[in-house]
Structures are given as C-alpha cells and as structure tokens.
C-alpha atoms as a PDB file:
ATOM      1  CA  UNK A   1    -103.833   5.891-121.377  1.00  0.00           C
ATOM      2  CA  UNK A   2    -105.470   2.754-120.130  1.00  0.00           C
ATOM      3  CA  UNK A   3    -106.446   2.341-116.199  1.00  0.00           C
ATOM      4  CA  UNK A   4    -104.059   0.253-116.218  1.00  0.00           C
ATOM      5  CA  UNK A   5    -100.648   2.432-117.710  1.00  0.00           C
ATOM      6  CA  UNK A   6    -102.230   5.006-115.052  1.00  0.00           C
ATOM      7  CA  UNK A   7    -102.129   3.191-112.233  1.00  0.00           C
ATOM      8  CA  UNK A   8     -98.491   1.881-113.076  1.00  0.00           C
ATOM      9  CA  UNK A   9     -97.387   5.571-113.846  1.00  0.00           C
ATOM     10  CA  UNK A  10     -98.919   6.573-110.467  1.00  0.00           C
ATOM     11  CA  UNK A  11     -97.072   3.662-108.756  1.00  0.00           C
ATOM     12  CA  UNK A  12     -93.854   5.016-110.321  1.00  0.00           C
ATOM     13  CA  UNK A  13     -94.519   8.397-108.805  1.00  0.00           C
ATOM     14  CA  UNK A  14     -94.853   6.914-105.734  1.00  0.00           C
ATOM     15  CA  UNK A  15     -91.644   5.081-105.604  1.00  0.00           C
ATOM     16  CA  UNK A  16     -90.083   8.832-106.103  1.00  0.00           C
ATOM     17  CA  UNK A  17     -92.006  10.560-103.605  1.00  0.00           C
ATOM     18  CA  UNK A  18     -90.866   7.565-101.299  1.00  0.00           C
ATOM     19  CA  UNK A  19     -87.268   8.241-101.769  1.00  0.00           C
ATOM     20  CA  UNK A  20     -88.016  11.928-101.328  1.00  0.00           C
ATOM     21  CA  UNK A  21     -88.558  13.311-104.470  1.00  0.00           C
ATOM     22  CA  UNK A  22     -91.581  15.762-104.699  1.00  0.00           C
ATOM     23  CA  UNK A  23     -94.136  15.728-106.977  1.00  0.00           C
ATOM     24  CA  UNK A  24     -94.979  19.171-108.263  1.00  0.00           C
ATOM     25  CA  UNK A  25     -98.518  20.631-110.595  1.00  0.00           C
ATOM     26  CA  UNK A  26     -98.693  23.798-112.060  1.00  0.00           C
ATOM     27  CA  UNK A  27     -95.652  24.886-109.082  1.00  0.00           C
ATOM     28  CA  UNK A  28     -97.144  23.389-106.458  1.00  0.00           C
ATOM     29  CA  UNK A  29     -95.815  20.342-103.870  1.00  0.00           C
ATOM     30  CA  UNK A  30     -99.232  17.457-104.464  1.00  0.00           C
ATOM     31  CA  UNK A  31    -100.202  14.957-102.607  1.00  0.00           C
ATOM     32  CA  UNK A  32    -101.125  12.027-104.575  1.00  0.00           C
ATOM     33  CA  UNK A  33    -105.387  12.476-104.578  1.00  0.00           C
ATOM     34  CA  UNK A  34    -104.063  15.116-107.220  1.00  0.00           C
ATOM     35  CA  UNK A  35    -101.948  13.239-108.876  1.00  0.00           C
ATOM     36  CA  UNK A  36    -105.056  11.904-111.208  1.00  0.00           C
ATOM     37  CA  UNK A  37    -105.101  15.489-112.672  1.00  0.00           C
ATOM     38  CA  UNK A  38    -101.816  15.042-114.818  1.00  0.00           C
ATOM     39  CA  UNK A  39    -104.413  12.438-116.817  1.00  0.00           C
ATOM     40  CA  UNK A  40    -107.745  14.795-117.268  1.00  0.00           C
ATOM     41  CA  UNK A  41    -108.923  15.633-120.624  1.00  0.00           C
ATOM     42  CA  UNK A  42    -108.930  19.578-121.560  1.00  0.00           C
ATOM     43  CA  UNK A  43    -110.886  21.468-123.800  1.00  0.00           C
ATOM     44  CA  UNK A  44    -108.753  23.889-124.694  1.00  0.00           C
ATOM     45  CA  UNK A  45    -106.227  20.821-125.910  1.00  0.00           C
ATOM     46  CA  UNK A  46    -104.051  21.243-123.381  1.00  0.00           C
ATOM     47  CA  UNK A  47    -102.463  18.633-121.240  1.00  0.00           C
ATOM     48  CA  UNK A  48     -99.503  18.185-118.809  1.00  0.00           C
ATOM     49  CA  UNK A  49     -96.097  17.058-119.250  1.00  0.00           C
ATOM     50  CA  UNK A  50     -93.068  16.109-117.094  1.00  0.00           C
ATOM     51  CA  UNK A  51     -90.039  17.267-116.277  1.00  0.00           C
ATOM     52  CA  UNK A  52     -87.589  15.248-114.034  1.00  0.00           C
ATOM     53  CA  UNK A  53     -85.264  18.365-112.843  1.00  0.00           C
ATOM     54  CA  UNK A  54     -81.828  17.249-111.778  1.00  0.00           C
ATOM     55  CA  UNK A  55     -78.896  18.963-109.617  1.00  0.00           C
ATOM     56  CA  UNK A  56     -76.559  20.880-112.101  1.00  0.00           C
ATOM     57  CA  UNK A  57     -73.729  19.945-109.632  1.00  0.00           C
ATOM     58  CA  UNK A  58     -74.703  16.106-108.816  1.00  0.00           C
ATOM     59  CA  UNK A  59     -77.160  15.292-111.686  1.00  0.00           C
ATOM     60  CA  UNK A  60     -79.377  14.425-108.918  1.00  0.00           C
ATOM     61  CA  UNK A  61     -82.688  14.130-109.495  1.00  0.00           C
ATOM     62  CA  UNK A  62     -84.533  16.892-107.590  1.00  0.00           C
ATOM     63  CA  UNK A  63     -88.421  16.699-108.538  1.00  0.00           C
ATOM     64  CA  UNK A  64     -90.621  15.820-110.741  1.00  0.00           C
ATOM     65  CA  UNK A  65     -92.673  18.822-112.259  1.00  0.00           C
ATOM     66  CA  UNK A  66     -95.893  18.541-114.193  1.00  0.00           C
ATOM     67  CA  UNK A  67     -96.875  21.752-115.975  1.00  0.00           C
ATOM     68  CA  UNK A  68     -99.786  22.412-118.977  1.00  0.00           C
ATOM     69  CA  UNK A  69     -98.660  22.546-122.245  1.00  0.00           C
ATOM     70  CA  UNK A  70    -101.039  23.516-125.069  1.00  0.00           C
ATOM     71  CA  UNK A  71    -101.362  21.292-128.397  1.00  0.00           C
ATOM     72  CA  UNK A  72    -102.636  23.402-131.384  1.00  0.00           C
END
C-alpha cells in the first residue's frame, strides 16, 4: 500500500475512533502512533487483518480489531 492508501485508511480509522469505536491490535485498545503497525512488513509472512465486530442484538458496530494472520 502506497503512503497515500495509508494515510486515507488511517483517516478512516480515525473517523471511527471519533464516533467511539475503538481500535484494537493483537487485543489491545491503540492509540493511533500504533496504528502504523497494522502496515509493517514481517518475516515470518505474517500480516494483520480486520475485523469490524458488530452487536448480535443491534448489528452495531462495536470495534475494529486487527489481529496477525500468517500467509504460507
């Protein structure tokens, strides 16, 4: 991803974590310096991916979790 697709994805994140939605790495509530992780290049071919978690009784979204998920 170009500078630029990250720093529209980031400003999408932010527009969530405005409205109250947390943004959560690897189970943990991040602030957005961290946010630049969910881009970093692994070794071990891994890489993050989302999942926008929703209310079962409102379909609300809840949060936005990030967690590794290995390629092999």
């Amino acid at each position: 991803m170009n500078e630029n697709g990250k720093d529209s994805y980031i400003a999408g994140l932010k527009r969530y974590r405005e409205r109250g939605i947390p943004i959560v790495i690897d189970g943990e509530v991040c602030t957005e310096p961290d946010w630049n992780r969910i881009f970093e290049a692994r070794e071990d071919n891994s890489f993050y991916m989302a999942d926008f978690v929703s209310d079962d009784k409102t379909g609300r979204l809840t949060e936005i979790r990030f967690d590794r998920v290995y390629h092999k």
